[in-house]
PDB file of N, CA and C in Angstrom:
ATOM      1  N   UNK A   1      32.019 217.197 -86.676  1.00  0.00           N
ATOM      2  CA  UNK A   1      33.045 216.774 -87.611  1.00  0.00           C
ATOM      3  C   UNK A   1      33.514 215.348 -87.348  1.00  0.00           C
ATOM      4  N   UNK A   2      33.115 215.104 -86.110  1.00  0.00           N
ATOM      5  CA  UNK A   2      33.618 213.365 -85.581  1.00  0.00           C
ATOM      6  C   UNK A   2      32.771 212.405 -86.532  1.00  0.00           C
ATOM      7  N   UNK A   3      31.193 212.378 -86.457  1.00  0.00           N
ATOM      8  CA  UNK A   3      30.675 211.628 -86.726  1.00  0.00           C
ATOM      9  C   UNK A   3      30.906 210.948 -87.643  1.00  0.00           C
ATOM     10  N   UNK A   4      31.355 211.580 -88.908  1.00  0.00           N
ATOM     11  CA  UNK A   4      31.633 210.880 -90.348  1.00  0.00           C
ATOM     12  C   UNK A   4      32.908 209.953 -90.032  1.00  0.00           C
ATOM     13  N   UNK A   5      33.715 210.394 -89.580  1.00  0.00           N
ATOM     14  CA  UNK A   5      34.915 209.670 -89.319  1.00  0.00           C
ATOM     15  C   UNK A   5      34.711 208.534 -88.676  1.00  0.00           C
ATOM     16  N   UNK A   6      33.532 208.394 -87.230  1.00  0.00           N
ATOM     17  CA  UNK A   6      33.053 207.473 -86.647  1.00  0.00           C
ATOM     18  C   UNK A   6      32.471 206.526 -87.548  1.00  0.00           C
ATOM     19  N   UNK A   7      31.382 206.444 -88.344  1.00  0.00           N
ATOM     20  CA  UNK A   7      30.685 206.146 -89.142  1.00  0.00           C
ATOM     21  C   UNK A   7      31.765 205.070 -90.187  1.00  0.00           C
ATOM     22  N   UNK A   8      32.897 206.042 -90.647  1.00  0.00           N
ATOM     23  CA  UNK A   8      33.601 205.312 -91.560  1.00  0.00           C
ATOM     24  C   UNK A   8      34.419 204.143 -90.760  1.00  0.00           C
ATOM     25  N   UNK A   9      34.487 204.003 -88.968  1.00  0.00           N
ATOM     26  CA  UNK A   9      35.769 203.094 -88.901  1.00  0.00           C
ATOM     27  C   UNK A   9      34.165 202.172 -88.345  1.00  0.00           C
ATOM     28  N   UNK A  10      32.959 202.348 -88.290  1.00  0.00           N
ATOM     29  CA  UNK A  10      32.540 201.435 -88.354  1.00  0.00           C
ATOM     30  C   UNK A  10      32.290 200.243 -89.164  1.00  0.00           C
ATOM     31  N   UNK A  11      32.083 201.356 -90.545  1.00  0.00           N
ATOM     32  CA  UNK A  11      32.004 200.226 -92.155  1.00  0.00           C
ATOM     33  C   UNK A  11      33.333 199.520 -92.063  1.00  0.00           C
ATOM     34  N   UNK A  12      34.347 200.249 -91.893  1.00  0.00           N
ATOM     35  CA  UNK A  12      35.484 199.316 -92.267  1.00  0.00           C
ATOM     36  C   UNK A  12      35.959 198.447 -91.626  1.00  0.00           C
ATOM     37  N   UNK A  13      34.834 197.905 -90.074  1.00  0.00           N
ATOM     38  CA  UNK A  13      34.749 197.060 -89.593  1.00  0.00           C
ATOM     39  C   UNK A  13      34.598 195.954 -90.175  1.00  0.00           C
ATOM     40  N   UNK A  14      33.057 196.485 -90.844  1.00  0.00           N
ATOM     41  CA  UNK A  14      32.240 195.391 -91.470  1.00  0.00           C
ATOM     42  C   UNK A  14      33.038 194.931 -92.824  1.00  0.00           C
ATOM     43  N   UNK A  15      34.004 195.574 -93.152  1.00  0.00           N
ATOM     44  CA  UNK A  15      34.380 195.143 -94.516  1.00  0.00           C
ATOM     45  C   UNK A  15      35.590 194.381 -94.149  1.00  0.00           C
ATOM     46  N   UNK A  16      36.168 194.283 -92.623  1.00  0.00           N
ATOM     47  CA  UNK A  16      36.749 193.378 -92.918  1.00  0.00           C
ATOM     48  C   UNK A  16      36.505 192.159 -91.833  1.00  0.00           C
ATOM     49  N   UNK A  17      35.527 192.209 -91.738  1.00  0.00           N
ATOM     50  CA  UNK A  17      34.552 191.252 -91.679  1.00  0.00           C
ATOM     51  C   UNK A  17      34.713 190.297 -93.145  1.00  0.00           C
ATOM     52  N   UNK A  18      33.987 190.999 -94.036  1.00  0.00           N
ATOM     53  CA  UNK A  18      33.526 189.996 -95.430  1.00  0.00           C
ATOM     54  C   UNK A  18      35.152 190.191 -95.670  1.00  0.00           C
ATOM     55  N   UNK A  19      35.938 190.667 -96.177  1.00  0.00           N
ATOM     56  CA  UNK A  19      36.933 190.766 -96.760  1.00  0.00           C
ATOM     57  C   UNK A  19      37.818 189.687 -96.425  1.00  0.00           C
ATOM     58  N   UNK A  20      38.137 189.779 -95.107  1.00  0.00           N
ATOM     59  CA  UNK A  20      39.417 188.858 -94.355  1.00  0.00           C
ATOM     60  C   UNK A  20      40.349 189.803 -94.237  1.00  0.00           C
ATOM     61  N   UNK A  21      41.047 189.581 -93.051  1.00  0.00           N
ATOM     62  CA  UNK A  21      42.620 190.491 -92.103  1.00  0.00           C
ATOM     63  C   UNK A  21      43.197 190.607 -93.416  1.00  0.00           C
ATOM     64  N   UNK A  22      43.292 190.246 -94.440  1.00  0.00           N
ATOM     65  CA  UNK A  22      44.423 190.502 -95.247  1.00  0.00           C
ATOM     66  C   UNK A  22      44.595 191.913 -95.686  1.00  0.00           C
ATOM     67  N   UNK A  23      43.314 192.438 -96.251  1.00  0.00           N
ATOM     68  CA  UNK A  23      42.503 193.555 -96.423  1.00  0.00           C
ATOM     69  C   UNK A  23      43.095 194.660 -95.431  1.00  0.00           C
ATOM     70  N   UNK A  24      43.585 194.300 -94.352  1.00  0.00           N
ATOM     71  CA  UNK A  24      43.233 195.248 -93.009  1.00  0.00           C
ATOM     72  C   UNK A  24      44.023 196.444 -93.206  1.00  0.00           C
ATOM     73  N   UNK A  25      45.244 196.363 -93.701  1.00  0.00           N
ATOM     74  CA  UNK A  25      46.080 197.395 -93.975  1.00  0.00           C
ATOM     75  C   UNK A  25      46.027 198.381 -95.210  1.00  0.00           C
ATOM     76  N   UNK A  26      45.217 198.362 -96.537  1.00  0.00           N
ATOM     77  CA  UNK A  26      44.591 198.969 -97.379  1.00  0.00           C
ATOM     78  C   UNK A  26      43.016 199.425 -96.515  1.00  0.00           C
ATOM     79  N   UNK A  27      42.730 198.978 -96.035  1.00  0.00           N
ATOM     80  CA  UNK A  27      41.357 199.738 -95.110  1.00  0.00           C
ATOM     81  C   UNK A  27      41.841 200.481 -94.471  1.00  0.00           C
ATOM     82  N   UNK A  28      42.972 200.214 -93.636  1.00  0.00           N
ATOM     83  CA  UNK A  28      43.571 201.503 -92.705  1.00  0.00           C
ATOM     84  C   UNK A  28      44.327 202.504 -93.714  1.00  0.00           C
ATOM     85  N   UNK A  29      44.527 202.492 -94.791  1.00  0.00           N
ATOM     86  CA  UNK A  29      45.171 203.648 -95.269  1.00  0.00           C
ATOM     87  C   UNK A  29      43.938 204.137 -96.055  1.00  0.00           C
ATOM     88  N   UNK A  30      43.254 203.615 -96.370  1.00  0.00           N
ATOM     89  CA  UNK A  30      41.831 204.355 -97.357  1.00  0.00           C
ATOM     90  C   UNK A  30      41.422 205.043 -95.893  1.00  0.00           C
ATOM     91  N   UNK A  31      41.012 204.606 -94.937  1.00  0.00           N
ATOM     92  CA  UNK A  31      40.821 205.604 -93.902  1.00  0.00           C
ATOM     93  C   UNK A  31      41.211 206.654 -93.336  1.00  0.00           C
ATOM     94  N   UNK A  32      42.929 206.359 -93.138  1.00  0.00           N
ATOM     95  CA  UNK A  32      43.348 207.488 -92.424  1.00  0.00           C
ATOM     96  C   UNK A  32      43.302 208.593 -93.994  1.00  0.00           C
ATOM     97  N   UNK A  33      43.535 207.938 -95.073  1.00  0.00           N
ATOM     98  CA  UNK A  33      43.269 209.248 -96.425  1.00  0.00           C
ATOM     99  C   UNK A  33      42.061 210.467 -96.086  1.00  0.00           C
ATOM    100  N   UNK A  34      40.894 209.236 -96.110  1.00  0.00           N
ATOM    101  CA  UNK A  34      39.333 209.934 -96.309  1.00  0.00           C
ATOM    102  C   UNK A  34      39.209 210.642 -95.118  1.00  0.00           C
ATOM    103  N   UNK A  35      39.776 210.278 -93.216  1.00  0.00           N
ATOM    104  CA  UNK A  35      40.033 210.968 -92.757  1.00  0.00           C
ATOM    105  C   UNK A  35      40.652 212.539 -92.856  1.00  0.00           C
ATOM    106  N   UNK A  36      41.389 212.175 -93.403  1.00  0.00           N
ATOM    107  CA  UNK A  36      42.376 213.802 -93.374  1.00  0.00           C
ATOM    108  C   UNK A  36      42.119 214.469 -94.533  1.00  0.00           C
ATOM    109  N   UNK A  37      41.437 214.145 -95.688  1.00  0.00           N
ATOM    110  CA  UNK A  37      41.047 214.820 -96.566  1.00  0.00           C
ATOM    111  C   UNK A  37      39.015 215.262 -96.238  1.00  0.00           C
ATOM    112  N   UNK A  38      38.716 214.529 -95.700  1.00  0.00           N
ATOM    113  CA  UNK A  38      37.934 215.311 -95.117  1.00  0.00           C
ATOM    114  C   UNK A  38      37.669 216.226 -93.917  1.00  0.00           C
ATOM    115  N   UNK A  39      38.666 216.033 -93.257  1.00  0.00           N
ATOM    116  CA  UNK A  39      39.014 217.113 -91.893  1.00  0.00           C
ATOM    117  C   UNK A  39      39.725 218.548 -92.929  1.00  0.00           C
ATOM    118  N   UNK A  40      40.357 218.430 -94.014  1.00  0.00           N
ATOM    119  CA  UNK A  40      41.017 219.757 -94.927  1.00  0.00           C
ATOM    120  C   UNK A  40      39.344 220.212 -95.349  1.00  0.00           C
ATOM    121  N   UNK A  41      38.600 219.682 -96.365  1.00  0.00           N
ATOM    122  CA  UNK A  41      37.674 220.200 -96.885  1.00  0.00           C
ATOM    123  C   UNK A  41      37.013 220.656 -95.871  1.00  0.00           C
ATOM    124  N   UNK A  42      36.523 220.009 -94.974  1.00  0.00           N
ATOM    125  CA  UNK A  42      35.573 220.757 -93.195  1.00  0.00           C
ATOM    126  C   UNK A  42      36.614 221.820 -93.066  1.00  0.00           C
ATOM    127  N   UNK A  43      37.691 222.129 -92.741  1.00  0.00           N
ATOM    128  CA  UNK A  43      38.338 223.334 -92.111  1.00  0.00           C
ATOM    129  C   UNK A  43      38.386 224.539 -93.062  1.00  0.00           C
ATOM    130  N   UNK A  44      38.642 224.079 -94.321  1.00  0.00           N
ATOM    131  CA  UNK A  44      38.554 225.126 -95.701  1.00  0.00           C
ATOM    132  C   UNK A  44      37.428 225.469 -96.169  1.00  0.00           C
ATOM    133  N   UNK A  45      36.333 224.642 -95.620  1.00  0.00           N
ATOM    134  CA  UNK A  45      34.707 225.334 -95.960  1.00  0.00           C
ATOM    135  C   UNK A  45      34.509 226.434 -94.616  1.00  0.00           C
ATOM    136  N   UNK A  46      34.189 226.180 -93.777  1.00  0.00           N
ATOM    137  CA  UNK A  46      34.605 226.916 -92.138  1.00  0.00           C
ATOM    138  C   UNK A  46      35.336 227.722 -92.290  1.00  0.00           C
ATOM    139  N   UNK A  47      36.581 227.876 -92.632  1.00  0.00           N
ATOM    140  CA  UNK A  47      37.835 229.082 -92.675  1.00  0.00           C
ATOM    141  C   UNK A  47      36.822 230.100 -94.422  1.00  0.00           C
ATOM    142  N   UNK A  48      36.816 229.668 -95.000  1.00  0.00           N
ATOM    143  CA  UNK A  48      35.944 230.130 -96.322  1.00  0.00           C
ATOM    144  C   UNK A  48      34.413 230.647 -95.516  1.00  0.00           C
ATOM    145  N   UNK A  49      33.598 230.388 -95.052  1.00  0.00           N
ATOM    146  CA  UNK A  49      32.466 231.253 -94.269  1.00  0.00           C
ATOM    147  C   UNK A  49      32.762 232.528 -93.221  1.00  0.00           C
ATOM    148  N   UNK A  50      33.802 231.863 -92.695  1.00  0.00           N
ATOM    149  CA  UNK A  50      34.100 232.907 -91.297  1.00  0.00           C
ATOM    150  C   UNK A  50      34.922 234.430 -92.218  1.00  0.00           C
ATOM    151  N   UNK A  51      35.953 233.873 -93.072  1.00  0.00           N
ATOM    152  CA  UNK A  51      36.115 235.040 -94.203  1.00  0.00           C
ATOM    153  C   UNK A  51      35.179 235.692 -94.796  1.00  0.00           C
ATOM    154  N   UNK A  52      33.624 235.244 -95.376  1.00  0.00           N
ATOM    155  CA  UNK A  52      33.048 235.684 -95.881  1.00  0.00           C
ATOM    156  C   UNK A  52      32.000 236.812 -95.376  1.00  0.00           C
ATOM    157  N   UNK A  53      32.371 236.120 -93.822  1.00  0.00           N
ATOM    158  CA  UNK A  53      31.150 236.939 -93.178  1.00  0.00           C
ATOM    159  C   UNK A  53      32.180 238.096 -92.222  1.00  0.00           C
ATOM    160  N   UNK A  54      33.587 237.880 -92.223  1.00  0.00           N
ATOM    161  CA  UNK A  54      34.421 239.290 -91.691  1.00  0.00           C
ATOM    162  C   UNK A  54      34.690 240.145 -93.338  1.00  0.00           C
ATOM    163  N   UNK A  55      34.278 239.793 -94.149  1.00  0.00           N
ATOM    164  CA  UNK A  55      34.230 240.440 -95.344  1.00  0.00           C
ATOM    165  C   UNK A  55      33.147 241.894 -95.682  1.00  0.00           C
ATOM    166  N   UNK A  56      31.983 240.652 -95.148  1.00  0.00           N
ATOM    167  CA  UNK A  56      30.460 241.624 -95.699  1.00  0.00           C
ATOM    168  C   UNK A  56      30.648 242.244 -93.823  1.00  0.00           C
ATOM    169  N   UNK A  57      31.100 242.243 -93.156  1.00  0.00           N
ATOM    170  CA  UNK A  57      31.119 243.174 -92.105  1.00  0.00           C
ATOM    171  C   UNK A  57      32.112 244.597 -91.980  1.00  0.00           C
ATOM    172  N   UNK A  58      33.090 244.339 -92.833  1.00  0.00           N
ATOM    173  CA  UNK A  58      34.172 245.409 -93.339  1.00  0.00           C
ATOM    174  C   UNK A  58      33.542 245.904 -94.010  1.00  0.00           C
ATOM    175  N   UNK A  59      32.799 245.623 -95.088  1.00  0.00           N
ATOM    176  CA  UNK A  59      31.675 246.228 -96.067  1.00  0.00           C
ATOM    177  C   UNK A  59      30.782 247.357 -95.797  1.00  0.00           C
ATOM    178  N   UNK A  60      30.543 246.888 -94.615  1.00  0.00           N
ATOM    179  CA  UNK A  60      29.505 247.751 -93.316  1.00  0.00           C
ATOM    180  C   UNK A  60      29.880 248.946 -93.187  1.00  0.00           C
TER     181      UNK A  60
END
């Protein structure tokens, strides 16, 4: 679940690189966003499997 997050504070290295410091504080909030909205969707897909499979085992 790290990697993507890793991945993203690398680009937004590079973007403010081309961009300029001005940029720096709209990069840090598009990040910490895409961060935490992708740590919800990872935990709600995961919490959604582990239900599915104590489901079809009650089934049993």
């Amino acid at each position: 679940m790290v990697s993507p997050v890793i991945l993203l504070v690398f680009v937004s290295e590079t973007l403010v690189a081309i961009l300029g410091p001005s940029y720096l504080t709209i990069l840090a909030l598009g990040l910490a966003a895409i961060s935490i909205i992708f740590t919800g969707l990872s935990i709600n897909f995961l919490l959604n499997k582990a239900g599915d499979a104590v489901t079809r085992r009650e089934d049993l």
